[in-house]
Protein backbone atom coordinates (compact mmCIF):
# COMPACT_ATOMS: atom_id res chain seq x y z
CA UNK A 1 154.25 29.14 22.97
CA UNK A 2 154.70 32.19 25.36
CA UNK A 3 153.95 35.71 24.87
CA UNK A 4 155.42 38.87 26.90
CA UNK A 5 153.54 42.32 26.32
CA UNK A 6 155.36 46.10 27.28
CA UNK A 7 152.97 49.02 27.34
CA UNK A 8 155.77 51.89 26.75
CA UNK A 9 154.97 55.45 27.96
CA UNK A 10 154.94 57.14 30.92
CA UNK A 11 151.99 58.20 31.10
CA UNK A 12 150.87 54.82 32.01
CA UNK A 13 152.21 54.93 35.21
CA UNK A 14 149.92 57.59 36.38
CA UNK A 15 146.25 57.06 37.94
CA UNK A 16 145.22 59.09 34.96
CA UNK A 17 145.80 56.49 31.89
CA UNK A 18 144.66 52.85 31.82
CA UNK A 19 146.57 50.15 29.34
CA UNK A 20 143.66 48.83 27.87
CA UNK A 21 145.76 47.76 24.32
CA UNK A 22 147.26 44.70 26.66
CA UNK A 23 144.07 42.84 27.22
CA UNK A 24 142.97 43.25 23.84
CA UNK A 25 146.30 41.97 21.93
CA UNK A 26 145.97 39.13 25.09
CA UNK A 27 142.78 38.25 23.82
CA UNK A 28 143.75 37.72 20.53
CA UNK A 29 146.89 35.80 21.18
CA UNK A 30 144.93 33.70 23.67
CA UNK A 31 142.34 32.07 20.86
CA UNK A 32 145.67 31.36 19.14
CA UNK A 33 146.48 29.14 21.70
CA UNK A 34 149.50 31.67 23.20
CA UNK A 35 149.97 32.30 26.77
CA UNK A 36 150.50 35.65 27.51
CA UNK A 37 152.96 34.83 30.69
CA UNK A 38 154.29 38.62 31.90
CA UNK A 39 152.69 42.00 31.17
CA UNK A 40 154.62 45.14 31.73
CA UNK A 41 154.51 48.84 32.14
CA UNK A 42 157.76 50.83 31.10
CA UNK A 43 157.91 54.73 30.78
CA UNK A 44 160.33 56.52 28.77
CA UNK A 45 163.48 55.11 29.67
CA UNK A 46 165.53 54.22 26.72
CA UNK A 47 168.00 51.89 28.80
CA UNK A 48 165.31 50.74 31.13
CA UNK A 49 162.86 48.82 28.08
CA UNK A 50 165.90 47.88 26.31
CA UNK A 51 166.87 46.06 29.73
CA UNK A 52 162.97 44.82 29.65
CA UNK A 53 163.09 43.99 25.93
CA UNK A 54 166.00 41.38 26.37
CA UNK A 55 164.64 39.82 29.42
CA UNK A 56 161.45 39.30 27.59
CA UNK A 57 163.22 38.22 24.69
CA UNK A 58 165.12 35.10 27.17
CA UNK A 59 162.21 33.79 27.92
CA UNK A 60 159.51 34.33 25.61
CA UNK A 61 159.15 33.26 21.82
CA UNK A 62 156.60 36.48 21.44
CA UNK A 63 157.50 40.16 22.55
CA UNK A 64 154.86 42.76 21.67
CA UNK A 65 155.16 46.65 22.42
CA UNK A 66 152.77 49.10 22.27
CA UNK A 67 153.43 53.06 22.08
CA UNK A 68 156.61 55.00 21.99
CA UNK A 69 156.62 54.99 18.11
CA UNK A 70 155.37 58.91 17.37
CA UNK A 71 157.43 61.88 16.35
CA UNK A 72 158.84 63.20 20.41
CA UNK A 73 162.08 62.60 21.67
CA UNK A 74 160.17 60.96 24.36
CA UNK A 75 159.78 58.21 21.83
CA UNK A 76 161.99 55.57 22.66
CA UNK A 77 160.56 52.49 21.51
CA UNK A 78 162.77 52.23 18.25
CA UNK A 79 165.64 53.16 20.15
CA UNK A 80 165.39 50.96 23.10
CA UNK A 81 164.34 47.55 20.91
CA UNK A 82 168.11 48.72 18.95
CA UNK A 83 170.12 49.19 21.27
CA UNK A 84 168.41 45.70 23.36
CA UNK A 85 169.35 43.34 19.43
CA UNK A 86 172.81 45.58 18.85
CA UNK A 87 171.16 46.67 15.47
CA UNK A 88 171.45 50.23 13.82
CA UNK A 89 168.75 52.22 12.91
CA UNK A 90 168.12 53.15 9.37
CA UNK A 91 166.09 55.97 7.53
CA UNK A 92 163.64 55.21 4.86
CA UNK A 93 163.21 58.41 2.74
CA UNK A 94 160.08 56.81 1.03
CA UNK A 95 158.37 56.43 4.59
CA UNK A 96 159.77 60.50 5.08
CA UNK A 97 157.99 60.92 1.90
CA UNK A 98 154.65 59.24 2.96
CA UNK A 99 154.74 60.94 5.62
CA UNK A 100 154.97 64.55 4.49
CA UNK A 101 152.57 63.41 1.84
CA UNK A 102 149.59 62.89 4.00
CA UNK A 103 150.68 65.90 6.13
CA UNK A 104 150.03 67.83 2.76
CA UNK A 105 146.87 65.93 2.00
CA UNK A 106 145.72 67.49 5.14
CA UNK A 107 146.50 70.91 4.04
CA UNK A 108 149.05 71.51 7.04
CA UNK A 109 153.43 71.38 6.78
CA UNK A 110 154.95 68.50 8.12
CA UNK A 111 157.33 69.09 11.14
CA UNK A 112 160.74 68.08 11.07
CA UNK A 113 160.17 66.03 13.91
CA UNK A 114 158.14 63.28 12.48
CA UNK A 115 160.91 62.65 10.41
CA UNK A 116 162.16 60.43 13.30
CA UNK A 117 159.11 58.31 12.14
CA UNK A 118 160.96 56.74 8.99
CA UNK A 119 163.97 55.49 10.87
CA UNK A 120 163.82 51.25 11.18
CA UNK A 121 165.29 49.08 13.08
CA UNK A 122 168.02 46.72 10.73
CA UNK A 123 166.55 43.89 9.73
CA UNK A 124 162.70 44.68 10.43
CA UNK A 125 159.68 44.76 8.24
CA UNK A 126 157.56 47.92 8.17
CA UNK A 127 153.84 47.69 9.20
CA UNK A 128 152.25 49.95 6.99
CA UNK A 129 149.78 52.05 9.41
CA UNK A 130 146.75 53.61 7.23
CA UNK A 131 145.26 55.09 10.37
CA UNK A 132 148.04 56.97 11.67
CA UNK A 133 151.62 58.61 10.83
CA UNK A 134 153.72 55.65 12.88
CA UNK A 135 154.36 52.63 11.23
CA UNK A 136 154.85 49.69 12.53
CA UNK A 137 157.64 47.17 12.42
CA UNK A 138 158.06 43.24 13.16
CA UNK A 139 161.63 41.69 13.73
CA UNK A 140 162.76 38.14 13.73
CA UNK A 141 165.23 37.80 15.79
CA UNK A 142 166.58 33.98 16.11
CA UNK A 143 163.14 32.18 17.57
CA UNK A 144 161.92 35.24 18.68
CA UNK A 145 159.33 37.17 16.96
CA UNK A 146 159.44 40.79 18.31
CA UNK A 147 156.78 43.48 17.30
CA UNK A 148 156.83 47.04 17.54
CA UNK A 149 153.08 48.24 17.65
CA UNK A 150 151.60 52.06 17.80
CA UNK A 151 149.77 53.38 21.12
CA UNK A 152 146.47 54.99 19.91
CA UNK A 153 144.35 52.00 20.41
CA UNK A 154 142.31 52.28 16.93
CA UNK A 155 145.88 52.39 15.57
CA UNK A 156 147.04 49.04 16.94
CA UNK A 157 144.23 46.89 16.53
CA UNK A 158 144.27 47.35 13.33
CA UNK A 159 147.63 46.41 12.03
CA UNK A 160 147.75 43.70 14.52
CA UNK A 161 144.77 42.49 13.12
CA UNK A 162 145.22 42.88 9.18
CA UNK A 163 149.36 42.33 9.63
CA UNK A 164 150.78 40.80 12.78
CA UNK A 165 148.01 37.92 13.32
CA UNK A 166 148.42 36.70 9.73
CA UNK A 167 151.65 36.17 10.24
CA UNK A 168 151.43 34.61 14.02
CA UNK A 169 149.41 31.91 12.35
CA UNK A 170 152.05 30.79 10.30
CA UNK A 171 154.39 30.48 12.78
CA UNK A 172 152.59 29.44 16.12
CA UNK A 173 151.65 25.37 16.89
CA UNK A 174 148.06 24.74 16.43
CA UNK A 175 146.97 24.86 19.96
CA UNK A 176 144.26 25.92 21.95
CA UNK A 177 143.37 27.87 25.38
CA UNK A 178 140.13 27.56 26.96
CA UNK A 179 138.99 28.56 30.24
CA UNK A 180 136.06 27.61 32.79
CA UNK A 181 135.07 29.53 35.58
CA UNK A 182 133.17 28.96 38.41
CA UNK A 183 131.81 31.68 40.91
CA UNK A 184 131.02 31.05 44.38
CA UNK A 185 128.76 32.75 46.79
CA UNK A 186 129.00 31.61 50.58
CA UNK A 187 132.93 30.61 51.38
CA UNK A 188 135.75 32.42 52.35
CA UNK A 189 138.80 32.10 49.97
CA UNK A 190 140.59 29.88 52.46
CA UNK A 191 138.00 27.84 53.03
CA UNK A 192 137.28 27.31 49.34
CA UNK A 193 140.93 26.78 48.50
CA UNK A 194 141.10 24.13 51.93
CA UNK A 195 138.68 22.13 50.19
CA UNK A 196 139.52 22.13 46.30
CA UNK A 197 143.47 22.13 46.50
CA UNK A 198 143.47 18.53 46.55
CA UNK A 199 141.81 18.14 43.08
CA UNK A 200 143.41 20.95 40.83
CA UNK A 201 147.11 20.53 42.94
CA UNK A 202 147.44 17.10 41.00
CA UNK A 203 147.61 19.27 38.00
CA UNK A 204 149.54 21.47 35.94
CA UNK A 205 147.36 21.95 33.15
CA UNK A 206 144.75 22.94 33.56
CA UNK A 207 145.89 26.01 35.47
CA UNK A 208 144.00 27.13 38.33
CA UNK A 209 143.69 30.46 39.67
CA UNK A 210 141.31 31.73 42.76
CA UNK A 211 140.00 35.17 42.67
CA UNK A 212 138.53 36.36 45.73
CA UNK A 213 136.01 39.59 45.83
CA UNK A 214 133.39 41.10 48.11
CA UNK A 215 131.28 37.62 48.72
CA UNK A 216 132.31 36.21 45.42
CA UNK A 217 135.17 33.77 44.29
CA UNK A 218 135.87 33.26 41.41
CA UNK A 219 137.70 29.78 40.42
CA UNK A 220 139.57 29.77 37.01
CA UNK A 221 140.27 26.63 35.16
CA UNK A 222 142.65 27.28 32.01
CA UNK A 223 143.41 24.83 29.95
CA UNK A 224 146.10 24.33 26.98
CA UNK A 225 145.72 21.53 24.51
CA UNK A 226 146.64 20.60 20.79
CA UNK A 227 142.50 20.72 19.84
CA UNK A 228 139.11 22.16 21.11
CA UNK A 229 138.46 18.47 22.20
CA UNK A 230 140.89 17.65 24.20
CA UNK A 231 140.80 21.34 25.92
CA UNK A 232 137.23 20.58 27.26
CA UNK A 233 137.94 16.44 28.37
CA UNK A 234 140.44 18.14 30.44
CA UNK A 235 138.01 20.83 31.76
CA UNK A 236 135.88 18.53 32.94
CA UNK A 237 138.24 16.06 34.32
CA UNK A 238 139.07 18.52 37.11
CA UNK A 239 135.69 20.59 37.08
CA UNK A 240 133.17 17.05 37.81
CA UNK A 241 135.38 16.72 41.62
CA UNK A 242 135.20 20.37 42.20
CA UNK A 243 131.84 20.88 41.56
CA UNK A 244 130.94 17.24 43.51
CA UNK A 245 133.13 19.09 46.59
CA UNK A 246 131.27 22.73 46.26
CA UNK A 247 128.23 21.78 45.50
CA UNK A 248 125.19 25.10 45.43
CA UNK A 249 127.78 26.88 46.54
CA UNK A 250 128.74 27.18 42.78
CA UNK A 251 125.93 29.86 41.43
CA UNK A 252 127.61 29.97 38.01
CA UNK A 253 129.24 28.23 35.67
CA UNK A 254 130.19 30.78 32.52
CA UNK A 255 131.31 33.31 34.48
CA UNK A 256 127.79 35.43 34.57
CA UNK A 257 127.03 37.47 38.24
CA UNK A 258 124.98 36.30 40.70
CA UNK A 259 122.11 39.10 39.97
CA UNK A 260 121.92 37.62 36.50
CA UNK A 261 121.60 34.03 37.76
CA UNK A 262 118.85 35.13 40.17
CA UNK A 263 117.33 36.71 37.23
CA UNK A 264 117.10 33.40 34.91
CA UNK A 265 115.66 31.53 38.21
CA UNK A 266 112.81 34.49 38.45
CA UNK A 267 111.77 34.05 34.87
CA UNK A 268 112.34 30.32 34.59
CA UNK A 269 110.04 30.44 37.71
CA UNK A 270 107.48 32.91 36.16
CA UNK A 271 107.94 34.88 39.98
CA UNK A 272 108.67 38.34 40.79
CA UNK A 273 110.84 40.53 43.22
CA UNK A 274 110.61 43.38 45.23
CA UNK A 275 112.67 44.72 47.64
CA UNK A 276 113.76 46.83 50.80
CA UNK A 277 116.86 48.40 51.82
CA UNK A 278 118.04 50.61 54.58
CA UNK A 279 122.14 50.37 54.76
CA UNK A 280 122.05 49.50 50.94
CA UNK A 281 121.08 52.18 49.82
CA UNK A 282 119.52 51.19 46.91
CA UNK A 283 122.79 49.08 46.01
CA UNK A 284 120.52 46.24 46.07
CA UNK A 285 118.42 47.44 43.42
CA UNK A 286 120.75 48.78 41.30
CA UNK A 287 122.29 45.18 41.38
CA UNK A 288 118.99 43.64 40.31
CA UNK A 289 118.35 46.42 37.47
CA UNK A 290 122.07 46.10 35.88
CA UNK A 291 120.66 43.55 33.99
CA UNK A 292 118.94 43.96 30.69
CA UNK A 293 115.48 42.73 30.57
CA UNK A 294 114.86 42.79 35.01
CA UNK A 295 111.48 44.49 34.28
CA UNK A 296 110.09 41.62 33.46
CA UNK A 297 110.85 40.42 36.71
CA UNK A 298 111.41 43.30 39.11
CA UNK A 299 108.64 45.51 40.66
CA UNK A 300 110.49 48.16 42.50
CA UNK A 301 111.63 48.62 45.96
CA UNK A 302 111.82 51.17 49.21
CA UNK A 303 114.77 52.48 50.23
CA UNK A 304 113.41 53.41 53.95
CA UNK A 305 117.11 54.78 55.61
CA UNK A 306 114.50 56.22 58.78
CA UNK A 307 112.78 54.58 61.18
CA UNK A 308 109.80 56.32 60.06
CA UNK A 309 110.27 55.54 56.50
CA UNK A 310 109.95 51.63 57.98
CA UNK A 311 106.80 52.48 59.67
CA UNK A 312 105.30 54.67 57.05
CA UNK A 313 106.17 52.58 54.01
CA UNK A 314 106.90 49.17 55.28
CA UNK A 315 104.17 49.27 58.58
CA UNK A 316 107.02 47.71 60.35
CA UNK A 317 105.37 48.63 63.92
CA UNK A 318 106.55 50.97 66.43
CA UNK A 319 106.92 48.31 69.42
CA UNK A 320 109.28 46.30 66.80
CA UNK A 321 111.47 49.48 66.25
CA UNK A 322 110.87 50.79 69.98
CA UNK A 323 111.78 46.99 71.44
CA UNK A 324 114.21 45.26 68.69
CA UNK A 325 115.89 48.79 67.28
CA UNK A 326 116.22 49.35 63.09
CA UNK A 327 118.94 46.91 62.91
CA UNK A 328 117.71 43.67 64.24
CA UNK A 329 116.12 39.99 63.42
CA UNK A 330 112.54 41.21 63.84
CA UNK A 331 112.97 44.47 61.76
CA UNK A 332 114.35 42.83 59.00
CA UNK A 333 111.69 39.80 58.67
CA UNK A 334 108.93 43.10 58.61
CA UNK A 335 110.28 44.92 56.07
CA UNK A 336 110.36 41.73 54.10
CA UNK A 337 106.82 41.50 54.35
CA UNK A 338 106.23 45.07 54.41
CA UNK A 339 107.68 45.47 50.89
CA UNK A 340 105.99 41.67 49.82
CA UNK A 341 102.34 43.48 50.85
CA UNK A 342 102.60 46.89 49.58
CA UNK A 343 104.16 45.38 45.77
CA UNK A 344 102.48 41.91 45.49
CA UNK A 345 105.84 40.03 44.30
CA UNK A 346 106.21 36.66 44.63
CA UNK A 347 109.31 37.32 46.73
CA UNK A 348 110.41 40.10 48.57
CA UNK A 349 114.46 40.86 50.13
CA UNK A 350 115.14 43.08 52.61
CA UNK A 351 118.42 44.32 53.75
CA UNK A 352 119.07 46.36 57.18
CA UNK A 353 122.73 46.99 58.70
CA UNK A 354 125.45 49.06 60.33
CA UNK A 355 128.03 49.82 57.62
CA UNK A 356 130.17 52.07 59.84
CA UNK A 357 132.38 53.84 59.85
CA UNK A 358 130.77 54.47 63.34
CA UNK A 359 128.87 52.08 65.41
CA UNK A 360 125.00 53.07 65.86
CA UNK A 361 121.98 50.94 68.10
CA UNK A 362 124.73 49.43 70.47
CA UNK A 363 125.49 47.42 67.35
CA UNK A 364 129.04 46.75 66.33
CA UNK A 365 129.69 47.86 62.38
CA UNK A 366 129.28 45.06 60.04
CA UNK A 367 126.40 43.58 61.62
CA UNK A 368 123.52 42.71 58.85
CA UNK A 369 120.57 41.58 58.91
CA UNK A 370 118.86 39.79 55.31
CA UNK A 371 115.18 39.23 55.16
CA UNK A 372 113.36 36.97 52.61
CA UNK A 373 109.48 36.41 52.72
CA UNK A 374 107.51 34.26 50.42
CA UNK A 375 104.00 32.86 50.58
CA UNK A 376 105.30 30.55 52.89
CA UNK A 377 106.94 32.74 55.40
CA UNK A 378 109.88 35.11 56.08
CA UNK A 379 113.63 33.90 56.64
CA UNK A 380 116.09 36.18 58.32
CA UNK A 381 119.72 35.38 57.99
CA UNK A 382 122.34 37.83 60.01
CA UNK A 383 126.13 38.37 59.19
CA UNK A 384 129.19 39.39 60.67
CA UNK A 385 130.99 41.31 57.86
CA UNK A 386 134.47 42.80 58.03
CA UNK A 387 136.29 46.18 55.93
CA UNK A 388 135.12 49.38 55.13
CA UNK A 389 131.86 50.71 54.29
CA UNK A 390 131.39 50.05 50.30
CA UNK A 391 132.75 46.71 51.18
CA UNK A 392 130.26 45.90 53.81
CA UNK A 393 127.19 46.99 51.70
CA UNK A 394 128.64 44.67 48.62
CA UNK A 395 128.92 41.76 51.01
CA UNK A 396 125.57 43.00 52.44
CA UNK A 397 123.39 42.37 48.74
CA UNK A 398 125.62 39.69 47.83
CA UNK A 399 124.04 37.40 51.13
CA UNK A 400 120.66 38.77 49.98
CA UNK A 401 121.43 37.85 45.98
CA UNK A 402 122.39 33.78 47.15
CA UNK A 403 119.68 33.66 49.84
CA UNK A 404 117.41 34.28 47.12
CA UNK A 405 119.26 31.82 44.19
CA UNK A 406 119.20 29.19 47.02
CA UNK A 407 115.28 29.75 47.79
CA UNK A 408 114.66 29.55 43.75
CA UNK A 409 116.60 26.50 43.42
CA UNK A 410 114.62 24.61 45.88
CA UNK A 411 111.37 25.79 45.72
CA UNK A 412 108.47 25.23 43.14
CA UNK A 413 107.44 29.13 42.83
């Protein structure tokens, strides 16, 4: 069974306001086993969302929409979902009556206005709301089950919880939705899609679904079945080839970041971290620190943006920075050990770089250089990167992150 959400109000379509009530009412139709298929944003257009309404309505057995239920006449909701099922609208005097009750409770007068509150749509059943002054309504409609939900987010999750997902229950199949996802550290999307299409193409359920970011991919599997059971056999009827094809390149499997997986190799390992950045910034750290309990792993770190922070802090030598420049091979492998000597970690990651948007050292922007030193020796690794500064210095600790999770995974530390 299919769902379609409308978020109603224009202020939605401005950077200012976020729809956040979508992904929560998609979560809970999702562990019901219903696919949310099309999400949409609608302002105040009383012809427009009625025009929405019955396209939804076409293809969908479940329409939700949130907002446009207060007291304004730029409240169209009621109106719209009307005029879209050819229905009249009708006043309830008790709702009026409720209405100018709590208003009184409150020890202020009731506005005309909210009034327009009490009218119903033909046909519907009221959602009581105990949390604020719009009720609610659900309408049956043929097969389709249409609701009429209130904006204020504390408002709708609660009479979609305690009155619309009682009645879902009775009314949708017993079916489940789960999802795996794998991220990937190393690939470009193409690449990664090159050599995976020919597993998940031979299906259409599970669904698959490739998210690309700044040095991470992220590979959806979705799966719809009658049971938990069969939901995971299917899983891992298409996961087992795509892993055997990706190989390390998969860092997770449950959807956790790379600086947490690092993290449970550190402590599984009993070793610790420091690190140096120049072009990071202290991005790198920040990373590594996001997660909860990283002290007991993570020592600190330098963030040496001068060549004389390198040499002061790091001792990375004069005739390295005079010969090689700041953003080179050779400075990168010394502030690796620079930061390993001065902290005592077991490992130590360095990151130095031109993140533009100007060119500096006769080096073209994008040009990094990672460092890793252990007890048995440094590693440099340089990169090409592409895109604009905050995307360069992502990519930048990402390559430092999986050098790192790759050096864990091998080694006895």
């Amino acid at each position: 069974m299919n769902a379609e959400i409308i978020a109603v109000g224009s202020e939605l379509l401005t950077p200012q306001r976020l729809d956040t009530n979508s992904l929560f009412l998609t979560d809970q139709l999702n562990a019901l086993g219903v696919e949310v298929v099309t999400k949409y944003v609608v302002g105040d257009d009383r012809d427009l969302l009625a025009d929405t309404v019955r396209r939804a309505m076409a293809r969908s057995r479940i329409v939700i929409l949130s907002g446009g239920l207060g007291p304004t006449e730029d409240d169209v909701t009621r109106d719209a979902v009307a005029l879209a099922l050819d229905r009249k609208m009708v006043f309830h005097s008790e709702i009026a009556d409720q209405l100018e009750q709590r208003f009184r409770q409150a020890g202020r007068k009731m506005a005309e206005v909210n009034r327009r509150q009490a009218f119903i749509i033909e046909g519907a059943e009221i959602l009581p709301n105990d949390r604020g002054t719009a009720p609610g309504q659900w309408i049956d409609d043929s097969d389709v089950s249409i609701m009429l939900l209130p904006g204020p987010p504390h408002e709708l999750k609660a009479m979609f919880t305690r009155q619309c997902l009682p009645r879902l229950e009775r009314v949708v199949p017993q079916q489940v939705i789960r999802t795996l996802v794998f991220r990937v550290a190393g690939m470009a999307e193409s690449d990664l899609d090159q050599t995976i299409s020919p597993v998940y193409k031979k299906y259409n359920n599970p669904v698959t679904t490739i998210l690309a970011g700044e040095g991470d991919i992220q590979v959806h599997l979705r799966a719809r079945c009658s049971n938990e059971a069969d939901a995971a056999a299917l899983l891992a009827e298409v996961a087992g080839p795509i892993e055997l094809l990706l190989g390390d390149r998969i860092y997770s499997r449950n959807g956790e970041p790379l600086e947490a997986i690092v993290g449970e190799l550190l402590q599984k390992h009993h070793a610790t971290l420091s690190v140096a950045e120049s072009v990071t910034g202290g991005l790198l750290a920040q990373r590594i620190t996001s997660v909860p309990g990283s002290s007991n792993y993570f020592l600190g770190g330098f963030i040496t943006y001068s060549r004389k922070m390198k040499a002061d802090l790091l001792g990375v030598s004069e005739d390295i920075l005079a010969q090689h420049g700041a953003i080179s091979k050779e400075t990168a492998e010394a502030m690796a050990i620079g930061a390993r000597r001065r902290t005592g970690s077991t490992f130590a990651l360095s990151i130095t770089g031109e993140a533009g948007p100007d060119p500096s050292e006769n080096v073209p922007v994008g040009t990094m250089f990672v460092g890793l030193a252990d007890a048995s020796g440094t590693q440099v690794v340089h990169r090409q990167f592409f895109g604009d500064r905050p995307r360069i210095r992502v990519f930048a600790t990402q390559m430092a992150l999986d050098l790192l999770r790759k050096k864990c995974g091998l080694v006895g530390v």
